[in-house]
Each structure stands twice: as C-alpha cells, then as structure tokens.
N, C-alpha and C. Protein backbone atom coordinates (compact mmCIF):
# COMPACT_ATOMS: atom_id res chain seq x y z
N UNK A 1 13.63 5.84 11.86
CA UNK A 1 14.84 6.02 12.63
C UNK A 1 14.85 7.38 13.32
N UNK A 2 14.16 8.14 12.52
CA UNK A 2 14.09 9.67 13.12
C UNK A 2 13.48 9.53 14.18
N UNK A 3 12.34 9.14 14.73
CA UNK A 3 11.32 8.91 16.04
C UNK A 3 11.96 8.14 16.93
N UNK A 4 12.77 7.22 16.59
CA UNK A 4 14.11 6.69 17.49
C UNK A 4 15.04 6.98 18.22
N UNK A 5 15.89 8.01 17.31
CA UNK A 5 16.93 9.19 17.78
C UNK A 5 15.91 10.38 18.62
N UNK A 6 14.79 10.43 17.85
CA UNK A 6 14.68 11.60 19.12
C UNK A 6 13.92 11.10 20.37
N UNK A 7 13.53 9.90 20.74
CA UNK A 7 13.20 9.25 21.73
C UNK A 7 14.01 9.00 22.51
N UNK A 8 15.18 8.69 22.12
CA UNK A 8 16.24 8.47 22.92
C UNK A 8 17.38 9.51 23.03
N UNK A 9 17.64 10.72 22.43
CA UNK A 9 18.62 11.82 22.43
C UNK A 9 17.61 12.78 23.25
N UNK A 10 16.49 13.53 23.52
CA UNK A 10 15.93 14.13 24.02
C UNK A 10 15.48 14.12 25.34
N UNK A 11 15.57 15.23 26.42
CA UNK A 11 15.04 15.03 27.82
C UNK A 11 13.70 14.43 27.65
N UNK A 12 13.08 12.83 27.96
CA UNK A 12 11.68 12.46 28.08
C UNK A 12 10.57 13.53 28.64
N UNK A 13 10.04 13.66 27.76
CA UNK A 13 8.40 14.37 29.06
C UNK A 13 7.32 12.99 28.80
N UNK A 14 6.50 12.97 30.21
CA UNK A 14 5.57 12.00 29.82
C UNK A 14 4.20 12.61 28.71
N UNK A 15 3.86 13.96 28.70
CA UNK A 15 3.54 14.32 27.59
C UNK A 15 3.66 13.96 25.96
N UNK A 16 4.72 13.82 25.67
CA UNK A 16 5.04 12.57 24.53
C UNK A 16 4.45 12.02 23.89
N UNK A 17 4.57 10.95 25.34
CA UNK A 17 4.20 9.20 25.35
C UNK A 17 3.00 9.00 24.55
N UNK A 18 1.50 9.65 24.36
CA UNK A 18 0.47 9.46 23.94
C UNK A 18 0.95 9.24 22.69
N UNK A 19 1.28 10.83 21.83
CA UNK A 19 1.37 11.05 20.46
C UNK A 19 2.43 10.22 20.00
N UNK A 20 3.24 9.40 20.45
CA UNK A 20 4.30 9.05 19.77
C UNK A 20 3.56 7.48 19.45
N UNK A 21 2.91 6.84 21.06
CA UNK A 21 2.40 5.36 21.16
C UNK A 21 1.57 6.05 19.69
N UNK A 22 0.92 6.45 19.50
CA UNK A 22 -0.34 5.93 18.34
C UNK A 22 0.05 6.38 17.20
N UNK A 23 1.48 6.81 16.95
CA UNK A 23 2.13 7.02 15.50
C UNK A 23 2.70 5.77 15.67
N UNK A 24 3.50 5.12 16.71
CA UNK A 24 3.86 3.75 16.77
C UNK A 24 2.97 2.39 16.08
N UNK A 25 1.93 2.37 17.16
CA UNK A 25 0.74 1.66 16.28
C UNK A 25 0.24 1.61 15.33
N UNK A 26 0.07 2.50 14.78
CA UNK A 26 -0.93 2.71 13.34
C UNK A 26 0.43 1.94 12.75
N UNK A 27 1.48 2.39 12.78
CA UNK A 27 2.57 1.80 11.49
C UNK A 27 2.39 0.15 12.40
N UNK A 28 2.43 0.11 13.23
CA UNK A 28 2.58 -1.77 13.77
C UNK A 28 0.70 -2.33 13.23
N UNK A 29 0.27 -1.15 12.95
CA UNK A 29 -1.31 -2.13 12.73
C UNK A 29 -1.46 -2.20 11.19
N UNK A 30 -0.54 -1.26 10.26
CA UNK A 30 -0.26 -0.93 8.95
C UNK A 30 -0.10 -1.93 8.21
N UNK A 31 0.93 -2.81 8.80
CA UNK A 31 1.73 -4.26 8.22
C UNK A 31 2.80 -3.64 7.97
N UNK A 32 3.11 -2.02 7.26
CA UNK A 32 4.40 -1.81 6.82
C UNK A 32 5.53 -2.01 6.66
N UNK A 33 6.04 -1.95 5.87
CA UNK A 33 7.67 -2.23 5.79
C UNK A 33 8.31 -1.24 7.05
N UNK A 34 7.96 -0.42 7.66
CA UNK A 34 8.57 0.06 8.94
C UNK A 34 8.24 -0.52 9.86
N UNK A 35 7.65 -1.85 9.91
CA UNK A 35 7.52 -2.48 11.40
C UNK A 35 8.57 -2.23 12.01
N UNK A 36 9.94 -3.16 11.43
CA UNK A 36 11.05 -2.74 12.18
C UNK A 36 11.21 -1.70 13.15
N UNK A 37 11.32 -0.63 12.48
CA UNK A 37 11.68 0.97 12.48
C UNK A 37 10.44 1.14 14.08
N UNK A 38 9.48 0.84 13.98
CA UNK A 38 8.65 0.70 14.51
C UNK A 38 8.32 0.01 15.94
N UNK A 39 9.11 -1.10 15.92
CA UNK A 39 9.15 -1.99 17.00
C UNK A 39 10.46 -1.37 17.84
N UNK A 40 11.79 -1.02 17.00
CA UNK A 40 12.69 -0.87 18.12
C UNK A 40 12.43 0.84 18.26
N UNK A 41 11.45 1.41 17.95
CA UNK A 41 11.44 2.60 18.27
C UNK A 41 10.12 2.61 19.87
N UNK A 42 9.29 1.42 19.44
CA UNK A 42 8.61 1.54 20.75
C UNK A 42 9.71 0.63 21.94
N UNK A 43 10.52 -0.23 21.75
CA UNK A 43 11.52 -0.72 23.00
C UNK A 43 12.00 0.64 23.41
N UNK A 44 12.45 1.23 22.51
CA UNK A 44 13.42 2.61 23.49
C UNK A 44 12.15 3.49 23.53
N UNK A 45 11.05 3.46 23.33
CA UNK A 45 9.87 4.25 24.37
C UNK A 45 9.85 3.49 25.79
N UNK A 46 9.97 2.05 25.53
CA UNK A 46 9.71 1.62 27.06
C UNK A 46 11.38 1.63 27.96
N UNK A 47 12.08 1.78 26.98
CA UNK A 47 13.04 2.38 28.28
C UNK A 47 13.57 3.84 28.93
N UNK A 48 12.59 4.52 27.98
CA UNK A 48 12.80 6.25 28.27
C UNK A 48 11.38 6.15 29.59
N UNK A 49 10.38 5.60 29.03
CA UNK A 49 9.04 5.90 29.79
C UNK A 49 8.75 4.86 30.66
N UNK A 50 9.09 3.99 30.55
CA UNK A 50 8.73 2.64 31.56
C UNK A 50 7.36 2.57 31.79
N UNK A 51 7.20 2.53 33.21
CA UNK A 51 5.74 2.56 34.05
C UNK A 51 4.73 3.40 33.67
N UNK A 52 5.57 4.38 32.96
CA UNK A 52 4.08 5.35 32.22
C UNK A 52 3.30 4.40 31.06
N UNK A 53 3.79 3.48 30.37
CA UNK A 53 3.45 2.71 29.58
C UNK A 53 2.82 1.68 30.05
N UNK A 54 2.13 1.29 31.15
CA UNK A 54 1.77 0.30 31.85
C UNK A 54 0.72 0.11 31.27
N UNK A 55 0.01 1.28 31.25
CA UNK A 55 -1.69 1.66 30.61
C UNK A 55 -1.77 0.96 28.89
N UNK A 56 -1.11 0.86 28.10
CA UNK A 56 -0.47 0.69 27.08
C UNK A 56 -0.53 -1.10 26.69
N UNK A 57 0.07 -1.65 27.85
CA UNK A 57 1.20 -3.17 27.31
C UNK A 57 0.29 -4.16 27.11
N UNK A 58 -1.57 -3.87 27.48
CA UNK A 58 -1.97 -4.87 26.97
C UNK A 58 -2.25 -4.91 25.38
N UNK A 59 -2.50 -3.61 24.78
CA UNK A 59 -2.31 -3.66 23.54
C UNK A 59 -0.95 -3.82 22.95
N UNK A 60 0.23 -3.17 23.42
CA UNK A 60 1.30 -3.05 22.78
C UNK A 60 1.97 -4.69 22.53
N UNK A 61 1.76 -5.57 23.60
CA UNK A 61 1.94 -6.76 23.70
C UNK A 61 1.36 -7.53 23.16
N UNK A 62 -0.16 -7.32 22.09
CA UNK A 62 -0.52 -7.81 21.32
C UNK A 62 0.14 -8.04 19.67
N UNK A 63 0.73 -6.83 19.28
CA UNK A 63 1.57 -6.43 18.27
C UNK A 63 2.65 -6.91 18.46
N UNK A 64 2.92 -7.15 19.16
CA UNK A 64 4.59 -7.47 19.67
C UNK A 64 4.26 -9.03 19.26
N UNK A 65 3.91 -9.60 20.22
CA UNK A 65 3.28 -11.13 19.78
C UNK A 65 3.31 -11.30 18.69
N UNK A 66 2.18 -10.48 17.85
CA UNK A 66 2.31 -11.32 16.46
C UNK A 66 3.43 -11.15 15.79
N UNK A 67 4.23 -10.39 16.02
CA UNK A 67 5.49 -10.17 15.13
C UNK A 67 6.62 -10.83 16.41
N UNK A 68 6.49 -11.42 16.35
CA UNK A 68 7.32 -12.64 17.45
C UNK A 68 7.03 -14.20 16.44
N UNK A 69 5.89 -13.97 15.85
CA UNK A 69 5.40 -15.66 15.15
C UNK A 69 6.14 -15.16 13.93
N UNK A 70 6.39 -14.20 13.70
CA UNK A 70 7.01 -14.04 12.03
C UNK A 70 8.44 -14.99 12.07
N UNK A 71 8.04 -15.64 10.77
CA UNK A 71 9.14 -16.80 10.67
C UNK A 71 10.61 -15.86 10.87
N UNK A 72 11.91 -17.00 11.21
CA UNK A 72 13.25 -15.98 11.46
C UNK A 72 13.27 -15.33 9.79
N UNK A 73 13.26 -16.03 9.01
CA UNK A 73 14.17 -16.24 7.99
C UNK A 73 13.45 -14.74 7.15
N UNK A 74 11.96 -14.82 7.41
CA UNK A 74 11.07 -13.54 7.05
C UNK A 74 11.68 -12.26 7.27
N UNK A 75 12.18 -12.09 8.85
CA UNK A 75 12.31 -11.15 9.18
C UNK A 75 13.25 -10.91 10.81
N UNK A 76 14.43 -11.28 10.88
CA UNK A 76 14.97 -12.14 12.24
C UNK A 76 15.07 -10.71 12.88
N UNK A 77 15.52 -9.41 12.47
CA UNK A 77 15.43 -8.12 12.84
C UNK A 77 14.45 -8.33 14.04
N UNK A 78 12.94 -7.90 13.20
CA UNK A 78 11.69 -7.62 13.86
C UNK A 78 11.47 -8.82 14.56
N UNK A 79 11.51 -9.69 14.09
CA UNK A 79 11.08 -10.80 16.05
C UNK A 79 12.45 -10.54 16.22
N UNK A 80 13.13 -10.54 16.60
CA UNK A 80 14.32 -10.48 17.46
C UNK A 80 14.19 -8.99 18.54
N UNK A 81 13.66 -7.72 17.58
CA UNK A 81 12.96 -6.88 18.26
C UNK A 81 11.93 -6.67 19.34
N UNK A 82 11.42 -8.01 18.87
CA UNK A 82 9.94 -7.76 19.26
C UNK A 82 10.16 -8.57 20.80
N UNK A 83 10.70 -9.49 20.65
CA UNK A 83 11.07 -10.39 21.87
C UNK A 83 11.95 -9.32 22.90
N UNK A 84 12.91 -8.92 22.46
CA UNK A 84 13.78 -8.30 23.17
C UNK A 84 12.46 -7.18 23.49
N UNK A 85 11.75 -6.47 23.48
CA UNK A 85 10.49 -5.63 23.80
C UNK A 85 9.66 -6.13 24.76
N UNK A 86 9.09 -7.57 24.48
CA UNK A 86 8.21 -8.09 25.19
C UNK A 86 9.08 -8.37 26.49
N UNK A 87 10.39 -8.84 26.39
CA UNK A 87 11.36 -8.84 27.69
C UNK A 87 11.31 -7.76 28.48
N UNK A 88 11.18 -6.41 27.94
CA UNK A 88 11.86 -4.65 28.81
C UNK A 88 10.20 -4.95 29.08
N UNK A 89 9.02 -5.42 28.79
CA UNK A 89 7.29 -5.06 29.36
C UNK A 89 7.29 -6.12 30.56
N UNK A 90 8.01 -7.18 30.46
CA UNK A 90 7.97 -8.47 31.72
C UNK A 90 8.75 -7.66 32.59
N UNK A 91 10.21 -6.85 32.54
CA UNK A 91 11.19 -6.29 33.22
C UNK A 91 10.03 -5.10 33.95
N UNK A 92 9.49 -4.86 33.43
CA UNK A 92 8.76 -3.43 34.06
C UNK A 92 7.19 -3.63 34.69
N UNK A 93 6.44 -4.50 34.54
CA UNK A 93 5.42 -5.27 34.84
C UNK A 93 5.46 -5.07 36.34
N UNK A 94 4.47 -4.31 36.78
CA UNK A 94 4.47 -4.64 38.13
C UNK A 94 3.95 -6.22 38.60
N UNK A 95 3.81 -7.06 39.55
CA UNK A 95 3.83 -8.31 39.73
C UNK A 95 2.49 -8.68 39.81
C-alpha cells in the first residue's frame, strides 16, 4: 500500500517508472500474497505514467492475464484488479 500512496500522492518523474515496474514484477512473478497490493499499485503506475509504459505492456499484460483466470471466489479483488488494468493498457495502447 505504501508504493501505492506514493505513486499516486507524489509529483511523477519518468525516472521512477523503471525501479518501481521491477519491484512490481518480481512480487507479480513471486505468487505472493501481495499480488493484490501489487496489481492495483501497477494500475495507478499506468495512470500516473501512461505511454511511458508502452515499452512494458507486453510483459505487464502477461501477469495481468494470468491473474484475470484466477477463479472469482479465489480472489475477486485481484482479477477484478487485474481486468480493470488490462482496461487503463487497451485505454492507452496506441492503435
């Protein structure tokens, strides 16, 4: 939640974006119990950073996916996250 609040309370630099994406991942490649924490902390990366993340969405959209197949009842949070994520990467997708 901490990497959350300050993603979203802080002036963005695209400087960031690197170190934060691959503390993001490692916990989304972990399995961890912070997926959650994890998934809606990279949605509000893609709405602080957008298009800087372009370089990014073919991996990030891999993770996202699989935690989209997680049954509701498992975990309705994180796919509900994860969808609402994969939505803000279609919203920002150049065509």
């Amino acid at each position: 939640k901490t990497l959350t609040t300050a993603i979203t309370s802080i002036e963005f630099d695209e400087k960031f974006i690197n170190p934060i994406y691959k503390i993001l991942i490692s916990i989304l490649q972990s399995n961890s119990m912070f997926m959650e924490e994890a998934v809606l902390a990279l949605s509000k990366l893609l709405e602080v950073a957008e298009d800087d993340l372009i370089p990014y969405f073919q991996e990030i959209i891999q993770y996202l996916y699989q935690a989209t197949q997680i049954e509701d009842n498992i975990s309705p949070i994180l796919k509900g996250e994860s969808i609402e994520a994969l939505a803000r990467i279609i919203s920002i997708s150049p065509s």
